[in-house]
PDB file of N, CA and C in Angstrom:
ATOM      1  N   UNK A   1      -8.866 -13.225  -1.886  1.00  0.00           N
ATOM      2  CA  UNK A   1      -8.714 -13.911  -3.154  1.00  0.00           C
ATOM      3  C   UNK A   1      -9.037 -12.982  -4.320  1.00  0.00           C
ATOM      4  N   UNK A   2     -10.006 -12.213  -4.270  1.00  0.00           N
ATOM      5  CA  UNK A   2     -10.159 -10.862  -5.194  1.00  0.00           C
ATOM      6  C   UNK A   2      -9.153 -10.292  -5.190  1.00  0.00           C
ATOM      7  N   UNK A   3      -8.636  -9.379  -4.428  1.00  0.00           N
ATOM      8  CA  UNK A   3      -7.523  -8.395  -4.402  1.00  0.00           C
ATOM      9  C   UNK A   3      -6.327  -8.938  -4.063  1.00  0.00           C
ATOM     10  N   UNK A   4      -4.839  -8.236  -4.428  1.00  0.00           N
ATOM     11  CA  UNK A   4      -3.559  -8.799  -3.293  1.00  0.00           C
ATOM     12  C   UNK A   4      -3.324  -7.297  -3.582  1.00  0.00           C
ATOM     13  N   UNK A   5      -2.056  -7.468  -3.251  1.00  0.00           N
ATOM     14  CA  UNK A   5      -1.051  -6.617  -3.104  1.00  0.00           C
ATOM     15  C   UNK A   5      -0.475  -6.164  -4.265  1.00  0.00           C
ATOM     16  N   UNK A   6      -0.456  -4.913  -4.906  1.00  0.00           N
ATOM     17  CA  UNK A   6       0.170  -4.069  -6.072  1.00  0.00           C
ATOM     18  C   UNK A   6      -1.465  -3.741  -7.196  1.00  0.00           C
ATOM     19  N   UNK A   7      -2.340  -4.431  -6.536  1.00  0.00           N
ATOM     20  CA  UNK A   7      -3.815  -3.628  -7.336  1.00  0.00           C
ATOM     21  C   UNK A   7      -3.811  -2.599  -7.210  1.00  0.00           C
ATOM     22  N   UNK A   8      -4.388  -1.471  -8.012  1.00  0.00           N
ATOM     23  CA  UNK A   8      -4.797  -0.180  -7.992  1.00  0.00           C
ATOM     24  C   UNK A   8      -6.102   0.495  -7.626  1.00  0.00           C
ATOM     25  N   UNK A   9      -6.539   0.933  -7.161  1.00  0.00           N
ATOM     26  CA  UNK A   9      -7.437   1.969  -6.035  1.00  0.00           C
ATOM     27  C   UNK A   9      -8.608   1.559  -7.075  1.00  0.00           C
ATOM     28  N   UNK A  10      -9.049   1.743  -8.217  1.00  0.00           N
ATOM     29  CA  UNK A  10      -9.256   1.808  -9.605  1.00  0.00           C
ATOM     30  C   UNK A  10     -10.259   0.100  -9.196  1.00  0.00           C
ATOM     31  N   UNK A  11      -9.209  -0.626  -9.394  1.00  0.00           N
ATOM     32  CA  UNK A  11      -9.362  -2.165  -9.522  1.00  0.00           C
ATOM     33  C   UNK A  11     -10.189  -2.431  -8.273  1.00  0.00           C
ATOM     34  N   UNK A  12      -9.516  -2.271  -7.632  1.00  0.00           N
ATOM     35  CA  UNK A  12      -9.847  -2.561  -5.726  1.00  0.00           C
ATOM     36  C   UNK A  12     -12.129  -2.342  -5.923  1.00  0.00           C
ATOM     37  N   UNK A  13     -11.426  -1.060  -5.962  1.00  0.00           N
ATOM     38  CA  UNK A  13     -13.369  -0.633  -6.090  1.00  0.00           C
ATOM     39  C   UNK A  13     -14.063  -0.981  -6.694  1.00  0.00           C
ATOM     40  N   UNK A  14     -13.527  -1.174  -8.049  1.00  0.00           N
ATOM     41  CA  UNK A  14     -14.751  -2.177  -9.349  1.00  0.00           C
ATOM     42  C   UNK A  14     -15.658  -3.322  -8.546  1.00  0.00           C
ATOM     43  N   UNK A  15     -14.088  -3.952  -7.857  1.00  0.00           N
ATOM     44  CA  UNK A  15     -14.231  -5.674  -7.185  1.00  0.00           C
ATOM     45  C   UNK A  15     -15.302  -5.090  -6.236  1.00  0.00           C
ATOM     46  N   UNK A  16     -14.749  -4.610  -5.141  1.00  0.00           N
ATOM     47  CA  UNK A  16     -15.388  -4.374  -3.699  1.00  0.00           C
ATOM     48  C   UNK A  16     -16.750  -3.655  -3.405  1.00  0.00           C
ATOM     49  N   UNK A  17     -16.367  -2.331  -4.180  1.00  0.00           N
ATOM     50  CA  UNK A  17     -17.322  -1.422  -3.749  1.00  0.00           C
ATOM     51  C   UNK A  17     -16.743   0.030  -3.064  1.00  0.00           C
ATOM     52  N   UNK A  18     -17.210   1.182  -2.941  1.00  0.00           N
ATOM     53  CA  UNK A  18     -16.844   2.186  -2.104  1.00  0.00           C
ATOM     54  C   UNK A  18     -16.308   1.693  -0.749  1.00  0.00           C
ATOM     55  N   UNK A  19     -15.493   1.783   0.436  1.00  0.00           N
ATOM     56  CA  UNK A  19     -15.159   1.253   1.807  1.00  0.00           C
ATOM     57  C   UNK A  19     -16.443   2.022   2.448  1.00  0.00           C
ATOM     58  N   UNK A  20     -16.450   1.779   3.268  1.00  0.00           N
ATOM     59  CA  UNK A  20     -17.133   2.589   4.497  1.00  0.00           C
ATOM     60  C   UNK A  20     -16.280   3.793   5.570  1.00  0.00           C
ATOM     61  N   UNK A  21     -15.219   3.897   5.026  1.00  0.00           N
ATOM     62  CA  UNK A  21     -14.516   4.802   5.483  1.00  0.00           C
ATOM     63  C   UNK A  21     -13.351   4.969   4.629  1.00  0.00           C
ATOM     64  N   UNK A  22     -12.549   6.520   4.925  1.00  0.00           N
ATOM     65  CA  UNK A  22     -11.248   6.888   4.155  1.00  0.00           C
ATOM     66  C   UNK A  22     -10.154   7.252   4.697  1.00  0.00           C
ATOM     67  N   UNK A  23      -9.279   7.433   4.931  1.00  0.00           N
ATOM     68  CA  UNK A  23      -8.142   8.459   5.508  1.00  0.00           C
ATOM     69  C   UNK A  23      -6.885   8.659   4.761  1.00  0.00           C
ATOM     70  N   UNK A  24      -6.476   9.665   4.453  1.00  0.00           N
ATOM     71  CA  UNK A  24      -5.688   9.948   4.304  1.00  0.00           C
ATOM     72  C   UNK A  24      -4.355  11.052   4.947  1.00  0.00           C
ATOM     73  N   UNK A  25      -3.091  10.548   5.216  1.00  0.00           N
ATOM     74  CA  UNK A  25      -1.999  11.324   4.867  1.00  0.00           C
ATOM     75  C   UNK A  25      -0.645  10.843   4.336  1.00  0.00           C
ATOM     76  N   UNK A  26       0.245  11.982   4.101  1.00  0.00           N
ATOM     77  CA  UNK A  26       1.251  12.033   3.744  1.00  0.00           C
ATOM     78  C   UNK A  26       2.624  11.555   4.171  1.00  0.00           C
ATOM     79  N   UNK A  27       3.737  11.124   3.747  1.00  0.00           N
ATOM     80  CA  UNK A  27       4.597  10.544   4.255  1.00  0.00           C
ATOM     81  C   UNK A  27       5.823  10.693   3.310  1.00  0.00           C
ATOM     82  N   UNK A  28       7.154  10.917   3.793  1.00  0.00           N
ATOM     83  CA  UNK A  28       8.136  11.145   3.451  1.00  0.00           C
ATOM     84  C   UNK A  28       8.836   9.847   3.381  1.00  0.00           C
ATOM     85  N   UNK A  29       8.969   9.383   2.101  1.00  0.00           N
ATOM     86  CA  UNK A  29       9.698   7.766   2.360  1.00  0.00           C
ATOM     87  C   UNK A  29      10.686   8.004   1.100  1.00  0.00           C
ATOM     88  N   UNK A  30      11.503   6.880   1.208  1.00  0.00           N
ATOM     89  CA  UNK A  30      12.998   6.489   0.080  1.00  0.00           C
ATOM     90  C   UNK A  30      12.169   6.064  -1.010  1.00  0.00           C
ATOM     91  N   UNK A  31      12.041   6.283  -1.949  1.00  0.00           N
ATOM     92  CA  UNK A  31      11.899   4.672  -2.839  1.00  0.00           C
ATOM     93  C   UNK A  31      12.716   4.892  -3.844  1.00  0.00           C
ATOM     94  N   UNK A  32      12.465   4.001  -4.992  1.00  0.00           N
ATOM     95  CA  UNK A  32      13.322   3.577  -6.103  1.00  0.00           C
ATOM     96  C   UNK A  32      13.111   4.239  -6.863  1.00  0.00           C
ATOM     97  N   UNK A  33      14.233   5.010  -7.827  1.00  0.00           N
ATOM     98  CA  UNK A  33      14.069   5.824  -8.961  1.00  0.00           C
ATOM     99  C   UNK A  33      14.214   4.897 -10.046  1.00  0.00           C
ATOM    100  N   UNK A  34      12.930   4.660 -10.637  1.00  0.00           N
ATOM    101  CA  UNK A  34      13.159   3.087 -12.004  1.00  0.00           C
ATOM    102  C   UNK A  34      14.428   4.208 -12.978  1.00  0.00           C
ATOM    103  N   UNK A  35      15.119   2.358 -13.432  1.00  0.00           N
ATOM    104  CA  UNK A  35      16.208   2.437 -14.092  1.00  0.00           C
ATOM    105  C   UNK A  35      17.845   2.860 -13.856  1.00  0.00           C
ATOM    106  N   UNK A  36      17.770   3.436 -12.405  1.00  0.00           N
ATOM    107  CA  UNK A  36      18.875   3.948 -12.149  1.00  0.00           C
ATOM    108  C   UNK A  36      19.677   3.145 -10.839  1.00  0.00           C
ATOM    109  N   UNK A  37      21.259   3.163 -11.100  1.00  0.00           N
ATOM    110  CA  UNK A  37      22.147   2.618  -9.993  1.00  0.00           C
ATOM    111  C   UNK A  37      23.248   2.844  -9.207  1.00  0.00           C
ATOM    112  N   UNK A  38      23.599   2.670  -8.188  1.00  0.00           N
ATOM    113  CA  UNK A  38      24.807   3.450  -7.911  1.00  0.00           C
ATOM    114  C   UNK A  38      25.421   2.327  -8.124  1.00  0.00           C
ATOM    115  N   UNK A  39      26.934   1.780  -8.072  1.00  0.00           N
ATOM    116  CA  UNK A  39      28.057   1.369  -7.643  1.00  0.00           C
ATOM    117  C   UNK A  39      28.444   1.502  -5.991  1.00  0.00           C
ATOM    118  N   UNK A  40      28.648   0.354  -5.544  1.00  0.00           N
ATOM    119  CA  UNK A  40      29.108   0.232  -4.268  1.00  0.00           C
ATOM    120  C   UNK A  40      30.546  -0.252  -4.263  1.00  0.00           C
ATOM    121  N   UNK A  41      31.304  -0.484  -3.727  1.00  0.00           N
ATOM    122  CA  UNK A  41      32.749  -1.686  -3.458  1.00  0.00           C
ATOM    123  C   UNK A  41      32.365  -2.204  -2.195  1.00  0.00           C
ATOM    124  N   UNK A  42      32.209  -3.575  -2.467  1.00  0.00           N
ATOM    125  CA  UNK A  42      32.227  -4.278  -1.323  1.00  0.00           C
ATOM    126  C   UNK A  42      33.420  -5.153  -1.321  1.00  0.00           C
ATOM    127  N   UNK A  43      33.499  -5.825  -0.488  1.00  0.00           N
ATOM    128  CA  UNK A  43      34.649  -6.912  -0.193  1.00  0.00           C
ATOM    129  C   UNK A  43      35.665  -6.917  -1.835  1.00  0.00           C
ATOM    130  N   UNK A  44      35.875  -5.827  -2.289  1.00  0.00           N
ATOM    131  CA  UNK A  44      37.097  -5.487  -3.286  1.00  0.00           C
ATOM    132  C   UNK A  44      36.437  -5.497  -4.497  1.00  0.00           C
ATOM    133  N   UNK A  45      34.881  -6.035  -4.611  1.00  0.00           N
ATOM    134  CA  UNK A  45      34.460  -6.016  -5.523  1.00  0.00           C
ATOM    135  C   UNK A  45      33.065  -4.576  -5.517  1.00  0.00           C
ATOM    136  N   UNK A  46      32.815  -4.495  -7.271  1.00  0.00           N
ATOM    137  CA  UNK A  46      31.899  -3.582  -7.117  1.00  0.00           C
ATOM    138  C   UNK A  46      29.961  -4.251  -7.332  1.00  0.00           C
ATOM    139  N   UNK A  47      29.129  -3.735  -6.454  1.00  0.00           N
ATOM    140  CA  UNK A  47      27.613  -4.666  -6.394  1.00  0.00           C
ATOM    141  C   UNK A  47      26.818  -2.882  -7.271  1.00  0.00           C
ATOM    142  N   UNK A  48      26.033  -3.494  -7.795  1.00  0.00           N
ATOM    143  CA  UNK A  48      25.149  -2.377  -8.318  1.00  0.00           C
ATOM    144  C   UNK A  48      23.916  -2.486  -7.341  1.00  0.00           C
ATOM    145  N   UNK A  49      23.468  -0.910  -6.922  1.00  0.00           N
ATOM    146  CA  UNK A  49      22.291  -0.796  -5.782  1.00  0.00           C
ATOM    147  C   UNK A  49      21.304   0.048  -6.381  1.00  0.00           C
ATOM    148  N   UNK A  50      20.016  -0.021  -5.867  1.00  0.00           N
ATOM    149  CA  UNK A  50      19.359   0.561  -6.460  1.00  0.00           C
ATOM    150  C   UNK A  50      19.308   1.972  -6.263  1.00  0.00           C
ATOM    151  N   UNK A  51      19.066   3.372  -6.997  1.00  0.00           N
ATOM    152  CA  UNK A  51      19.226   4.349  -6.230  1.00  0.00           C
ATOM    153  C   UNK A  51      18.093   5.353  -5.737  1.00  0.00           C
ATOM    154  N   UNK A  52      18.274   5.881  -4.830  1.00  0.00           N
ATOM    155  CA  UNK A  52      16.923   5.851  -4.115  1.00  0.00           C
ATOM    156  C   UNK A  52      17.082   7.295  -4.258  1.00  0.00           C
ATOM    157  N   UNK A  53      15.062   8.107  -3.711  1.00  0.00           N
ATOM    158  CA  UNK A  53      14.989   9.575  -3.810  1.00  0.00           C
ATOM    159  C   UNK A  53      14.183   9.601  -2.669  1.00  0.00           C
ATOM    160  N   UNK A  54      14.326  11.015  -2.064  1.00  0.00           N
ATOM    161  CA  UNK A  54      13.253  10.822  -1.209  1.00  0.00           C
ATOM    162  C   UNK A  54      12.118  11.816  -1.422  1.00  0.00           C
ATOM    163  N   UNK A  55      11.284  11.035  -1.516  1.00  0.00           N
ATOM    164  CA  UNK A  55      10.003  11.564  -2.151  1.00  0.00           C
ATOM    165  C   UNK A  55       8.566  11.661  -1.052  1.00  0.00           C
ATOM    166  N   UNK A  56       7.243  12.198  -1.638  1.00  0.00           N
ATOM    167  CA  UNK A  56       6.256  12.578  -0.504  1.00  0.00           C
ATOM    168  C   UNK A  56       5.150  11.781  -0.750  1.00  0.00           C
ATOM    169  N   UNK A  57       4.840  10.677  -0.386  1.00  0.00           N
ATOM    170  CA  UNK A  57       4.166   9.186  -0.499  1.00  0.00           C
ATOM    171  C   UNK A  57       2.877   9.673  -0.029  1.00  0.00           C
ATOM    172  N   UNK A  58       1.764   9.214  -0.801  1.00  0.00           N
ATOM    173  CA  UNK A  58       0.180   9.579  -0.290  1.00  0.00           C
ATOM    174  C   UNK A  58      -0.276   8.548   0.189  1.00  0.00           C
ATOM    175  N   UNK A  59      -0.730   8.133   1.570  1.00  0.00           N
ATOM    176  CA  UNK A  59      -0.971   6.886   2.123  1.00  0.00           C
ATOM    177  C   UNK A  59      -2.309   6.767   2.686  1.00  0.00           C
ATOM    178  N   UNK A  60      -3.262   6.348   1.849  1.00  0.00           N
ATOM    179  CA  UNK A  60      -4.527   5.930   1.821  1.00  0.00           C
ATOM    180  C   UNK A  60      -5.126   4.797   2.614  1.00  0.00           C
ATOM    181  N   UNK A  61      -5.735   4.745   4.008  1.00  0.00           N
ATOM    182  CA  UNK A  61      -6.500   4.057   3.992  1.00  0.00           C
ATOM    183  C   UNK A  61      -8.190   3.841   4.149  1.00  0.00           C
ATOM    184  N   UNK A  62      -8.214   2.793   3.890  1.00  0.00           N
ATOM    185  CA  UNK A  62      -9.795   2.337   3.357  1.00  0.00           C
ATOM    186  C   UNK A  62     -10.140   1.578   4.241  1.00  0.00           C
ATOM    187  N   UNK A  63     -11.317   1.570   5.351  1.00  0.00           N
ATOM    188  CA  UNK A  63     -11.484   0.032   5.853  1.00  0.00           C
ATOM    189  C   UNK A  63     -13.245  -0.152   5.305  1.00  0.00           C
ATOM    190  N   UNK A  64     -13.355  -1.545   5.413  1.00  0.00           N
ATOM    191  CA  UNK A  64     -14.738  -2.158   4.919  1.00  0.00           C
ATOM    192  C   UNK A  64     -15.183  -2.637   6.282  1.00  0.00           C
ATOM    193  N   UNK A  65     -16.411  -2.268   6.585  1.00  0.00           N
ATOM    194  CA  UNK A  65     -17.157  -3.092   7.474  1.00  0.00           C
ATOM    195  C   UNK A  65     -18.191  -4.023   6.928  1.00  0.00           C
ATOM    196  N   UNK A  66     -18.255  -4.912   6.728  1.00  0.00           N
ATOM    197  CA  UNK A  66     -18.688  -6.242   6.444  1.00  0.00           C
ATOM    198  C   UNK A  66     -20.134  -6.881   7.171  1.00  0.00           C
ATOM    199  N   UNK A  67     -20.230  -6.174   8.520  1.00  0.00           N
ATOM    200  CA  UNK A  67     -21.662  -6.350   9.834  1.00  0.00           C
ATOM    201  C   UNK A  67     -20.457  -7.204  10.573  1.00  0.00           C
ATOM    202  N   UNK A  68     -21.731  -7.717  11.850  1.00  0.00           N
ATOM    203  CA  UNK A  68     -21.389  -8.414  12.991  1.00  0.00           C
ATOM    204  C   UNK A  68     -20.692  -9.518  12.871  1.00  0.00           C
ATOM    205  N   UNK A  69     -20.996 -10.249  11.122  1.00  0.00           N
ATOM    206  CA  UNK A  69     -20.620 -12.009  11.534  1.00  0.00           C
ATOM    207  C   UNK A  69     -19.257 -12.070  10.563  1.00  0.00           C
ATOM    208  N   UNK A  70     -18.621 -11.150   9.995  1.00  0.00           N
ATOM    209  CA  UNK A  70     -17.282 -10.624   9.329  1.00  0.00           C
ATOM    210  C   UNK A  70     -16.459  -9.893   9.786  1.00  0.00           C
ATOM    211  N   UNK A  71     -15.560  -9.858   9.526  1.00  0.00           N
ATOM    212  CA  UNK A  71     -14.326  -9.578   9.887  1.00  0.00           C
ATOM    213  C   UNK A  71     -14.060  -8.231   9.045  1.00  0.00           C
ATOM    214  N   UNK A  72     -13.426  -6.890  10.057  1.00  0.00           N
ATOM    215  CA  UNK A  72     -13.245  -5.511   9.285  1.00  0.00           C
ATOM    216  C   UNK A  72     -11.881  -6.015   8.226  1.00  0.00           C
ATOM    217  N   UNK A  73     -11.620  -5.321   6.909  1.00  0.00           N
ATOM    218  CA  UNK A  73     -10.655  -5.089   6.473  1.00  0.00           C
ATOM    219  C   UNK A  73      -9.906  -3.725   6.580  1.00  0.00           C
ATOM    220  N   UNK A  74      -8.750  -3.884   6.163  1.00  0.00           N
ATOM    221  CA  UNK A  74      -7.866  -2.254   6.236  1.00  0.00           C
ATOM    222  C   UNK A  74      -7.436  -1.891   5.670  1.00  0.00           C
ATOM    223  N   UNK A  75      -7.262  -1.591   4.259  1.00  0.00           N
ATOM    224  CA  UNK A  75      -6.242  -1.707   2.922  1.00  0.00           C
ATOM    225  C   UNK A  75      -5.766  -0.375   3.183  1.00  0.00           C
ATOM    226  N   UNK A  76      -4.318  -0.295   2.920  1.00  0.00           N
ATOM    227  CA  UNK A  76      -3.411   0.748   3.079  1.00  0.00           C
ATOM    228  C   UNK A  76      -3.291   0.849   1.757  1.00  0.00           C
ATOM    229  N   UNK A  77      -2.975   1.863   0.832  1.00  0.00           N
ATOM    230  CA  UNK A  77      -2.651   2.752  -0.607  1.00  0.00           C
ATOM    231  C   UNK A  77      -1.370   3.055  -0.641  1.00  0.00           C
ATOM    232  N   UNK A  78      -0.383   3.136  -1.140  1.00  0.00           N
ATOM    233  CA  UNK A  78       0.765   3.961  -1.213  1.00  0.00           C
ATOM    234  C   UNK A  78       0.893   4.376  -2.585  1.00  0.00           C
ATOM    235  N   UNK A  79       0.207   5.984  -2.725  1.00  0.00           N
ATOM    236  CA  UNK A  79       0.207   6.714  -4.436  1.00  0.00           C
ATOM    237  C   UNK A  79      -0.832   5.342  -4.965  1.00  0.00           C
ATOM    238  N   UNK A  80      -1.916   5.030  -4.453  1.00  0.00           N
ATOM    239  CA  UNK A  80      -2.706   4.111  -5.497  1.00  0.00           C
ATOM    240  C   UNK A  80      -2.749   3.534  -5.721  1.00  0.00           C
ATOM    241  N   UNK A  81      -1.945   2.240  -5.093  1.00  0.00           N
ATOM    242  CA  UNK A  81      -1.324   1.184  -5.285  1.00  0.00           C
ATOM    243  C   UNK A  81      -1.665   0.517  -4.029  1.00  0.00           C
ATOM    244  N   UNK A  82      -1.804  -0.751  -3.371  1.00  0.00           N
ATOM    245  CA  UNK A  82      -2.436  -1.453  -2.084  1.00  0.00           C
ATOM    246  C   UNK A  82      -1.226  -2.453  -2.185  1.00  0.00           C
ATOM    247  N   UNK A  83      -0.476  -1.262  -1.081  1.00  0.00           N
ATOM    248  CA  UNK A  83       0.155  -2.267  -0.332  1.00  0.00           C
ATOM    249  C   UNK A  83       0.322  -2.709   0.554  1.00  0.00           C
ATOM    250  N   UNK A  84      -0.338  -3.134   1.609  1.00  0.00           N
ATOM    251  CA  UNK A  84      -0.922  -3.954   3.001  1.00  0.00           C
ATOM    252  C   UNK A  84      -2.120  -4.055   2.841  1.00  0.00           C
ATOM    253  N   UNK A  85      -2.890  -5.310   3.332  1.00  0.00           N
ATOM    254  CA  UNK A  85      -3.899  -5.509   3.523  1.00  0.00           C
ATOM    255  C   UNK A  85      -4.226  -6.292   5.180  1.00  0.00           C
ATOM    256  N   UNK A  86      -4.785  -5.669   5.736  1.00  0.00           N
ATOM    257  CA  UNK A  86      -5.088  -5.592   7.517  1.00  0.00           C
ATOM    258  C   UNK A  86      -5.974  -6.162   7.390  1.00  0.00           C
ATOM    259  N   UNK A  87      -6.609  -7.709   8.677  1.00  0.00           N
ATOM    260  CA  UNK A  87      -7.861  -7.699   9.382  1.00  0.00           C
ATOM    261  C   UNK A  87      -8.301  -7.490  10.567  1.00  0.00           C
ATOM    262  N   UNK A  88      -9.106  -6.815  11.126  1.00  0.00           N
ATOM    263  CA  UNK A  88      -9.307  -6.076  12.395  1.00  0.00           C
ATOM    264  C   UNK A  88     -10.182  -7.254  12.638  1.00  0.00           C
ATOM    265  N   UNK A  89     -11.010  -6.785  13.704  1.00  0.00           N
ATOM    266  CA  UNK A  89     -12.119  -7.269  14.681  1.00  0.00           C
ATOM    267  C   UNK A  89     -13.434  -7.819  14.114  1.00  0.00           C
ATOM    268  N   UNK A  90     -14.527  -8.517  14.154  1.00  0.00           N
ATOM    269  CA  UNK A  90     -15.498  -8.181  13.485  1.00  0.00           C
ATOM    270  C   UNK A  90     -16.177  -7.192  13.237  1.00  0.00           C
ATOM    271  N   UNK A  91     -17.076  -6.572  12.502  1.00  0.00           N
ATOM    272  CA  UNK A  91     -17.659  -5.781  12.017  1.00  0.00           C
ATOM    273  C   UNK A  91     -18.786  -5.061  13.134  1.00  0.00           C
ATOM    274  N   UNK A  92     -19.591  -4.329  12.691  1.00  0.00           N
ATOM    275  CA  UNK A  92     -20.424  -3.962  13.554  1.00  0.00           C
ATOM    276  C   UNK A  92     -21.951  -3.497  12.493  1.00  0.00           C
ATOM    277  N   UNK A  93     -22.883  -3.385  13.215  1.00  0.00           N
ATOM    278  CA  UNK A  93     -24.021  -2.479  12.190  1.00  0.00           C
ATOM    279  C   UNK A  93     -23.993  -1.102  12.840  1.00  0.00           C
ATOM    280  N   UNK A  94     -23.869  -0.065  11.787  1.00  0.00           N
ATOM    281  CA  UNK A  94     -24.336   1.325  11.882  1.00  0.00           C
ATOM    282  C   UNK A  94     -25.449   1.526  12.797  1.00  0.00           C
TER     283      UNK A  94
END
Protein backbone atom coordinates (compact mmCIF):
# COMPACT_ATOMS: atom_id res chain seq x y z
CA UNK A 1 0.00 0.00 0.00
CA UNK A 2 3.12 2.37 0.44
CA UNK A 3 4.81 1.62 -2.76
CA UNK A 4 3.43 0.22 -6.40
CA UNK A 5 4.83 0.05 -9.41
CA UNK A 6 6.63 3.14 -11.42
CA UNK A 7 8.04 4.69 -7.78
CA UNK A 8 11.55 5.69 -7.85
CA UNK A 9 14.53 4.09 -5.86
CA UNK A 10 14.53 7.75 -4.21
CA UNK A 11 10.78 7.35 -2.97
CA UNK A 12 10.91 3.57 -2.25
CA UNK A 13 13.70 4.32 0.56
CA UNK A 14 12.29 7.52 2.20
CA UNK A 15 9.02 5.05 2.78
CA UNK A 16 10.92 1.76 3.66
CA UNK A 17 14.28 2.18 4.67
CA UNK A 18 17.75 0.82 3.25
CA UNK A 19 16.77 -3.26 2.05
CA UNK A 20 18.86 -5.70 3.67
CA UNK A 21 20.34 -6.66 0.57
CA UNK A 22 21.29 -5.38 -3.21
CA UNK A 23 22.05 -6.80 -6.58
CA UNK A 24 22.67 -5.64 -9.40
CA UNK A 25 23.01 -6.33 -13.30
CA UNK A 26 22.66 -5.37 -16.66
CA UNK A 27 20.35 -6.21 -19.42
CA UNK A 28 19.86 -5.60 -23.01
CA UNK A 29 16.09 -4.89 -23.59
CA UNK A 30 13.72 -2.95 -26.48
CA UNK A 31 12.01 -0.12 -25.02
CA UNK A 32 10.25 2.94 -26.20
CA UNK A 33 11.91 5.92 -27.67
CA UNK A 34 9.25 8.78 -26.14
CA UNK A 35 7.57 10.60 -28.95
CA UNK A 36 8.46 8.62 -31.86
CA UNK A 37 6.48 6.16 -34.53
CA UNK A 38 6.73 3.98 -37.24
CA UNK A 39 3.86 3.33 -39.75
CA UNK A 40 2.81 -0.19 -40.30
CA UNK A 41 0.04 -1.39 -43.21
CA UNK A 42 -2.08 -3.69 -41.88
CA UNK A 43 -5.16 -5.19 -43.41
CA UNK A 44 -4.79 -2.16 -46.28
CA UNK A 45 -4.77 0.20 -43.69
CA UNK A 46 -1.89 2.15 -42.00
CA UNK A 47 -1.65 1.62 -37.55
CA UNK A 48 1.03 3.88 -35.92
CA UNK A 49 3.59 1.68 -33.53
CA UNK A 50 5.64 2.65 -31.14
CA UNK A 51 9.32 2.75 -32.08
CA UNK A 52 11.61 0.92 -30.22
CA UNK A 53 15.73 1.05 -29.41
CA UNK A 54 17.66 -1.32 -28.00
CA UNK A 55 19.19 -0.11 -25.14
CA UNK A 56 21.37 -1.42 -21.78
CA UNK A 57 18.71 -1.57 -18.81
CA UNK A 58 20.22 -1.49 -15.09
CA UNK A 59 18.21 -4.03 -13.13
CA UNK A 60 18.26 -3.58 -9.46
CA UNK A 61 17.24 -5.77 -6.96
CA UNK A 62 16.46 -5.06 -3.33
CA UNK A 63 14.97 -7.62 -0.96
CA UNK A 64 13.70 -6.67 2.74
CA UNK A 65 13.73 -9.13 5.42
CA UNK A 66 11.05 -8.26 7.75
CA UNK A 67 12.11 -11.45 10.76
CA UNK A 68 10.37 -14.78 11.21
CA UNK A 69 6.58 -13.67 11.44
CA UNK A 70 6.76 -11.58 7.76
CA UNK A 71 6.98 -12.25 4.65
CA UNK A 72 10.51 -11.38 2.44
CA UNK A 73 9.91 -8.72 -0.28
CA UNK A 74 11.81 -8.43 -3.76
CA UNK A 75 11.56 -5.19 -5.60
CA UNK A 76 13.13 -5.33 -9.01
CA UNK A 77 14.47 -1.55 -10.45
CA UNK A 78 14.61 -1.07 -14.09
CA UNK A 79 17.08 2.40 -14.47
CA UNK A 80 15.30 3.43 -10.98
CA UNK A 81 12.14 2.88 -11.46
CA UNK A 82 10.25 -0.44 -9.52
CA UNK A 83 8.91 -2.42 -11.70
CA UNK A 84 7.93 -5.81 -10.06
CA UNK A 85 7.33 -6.26 -6.74
CA UNK A 86 7.97 -10.16 -5.42
CA UNK A 87 6.92 -12.01 -2.10
CA UNK A 88 9.17 -14.78 -1.05
CA UNK A 89 9.04 -16.97 2.07
CA UNK A 90 9.00 -15.63 5.52
CA UNK A 91 11.75 -13.83 6.85
CA UNK A 92 14.41 -15.03 9.04
CA UNK A 93 16.70 -13.32 12.01
CA UNK A 94 20.39 -12.68 11.21
Amino acid sequence: DLIQVGDSQYKISSKCGEPDFKTTSYEMQYVRKPGTYILRKRDGDFERQPFLVKKQVEIEEWTYNFGPNRFMYYLIFEDDVLAEIEMGDYGFHD
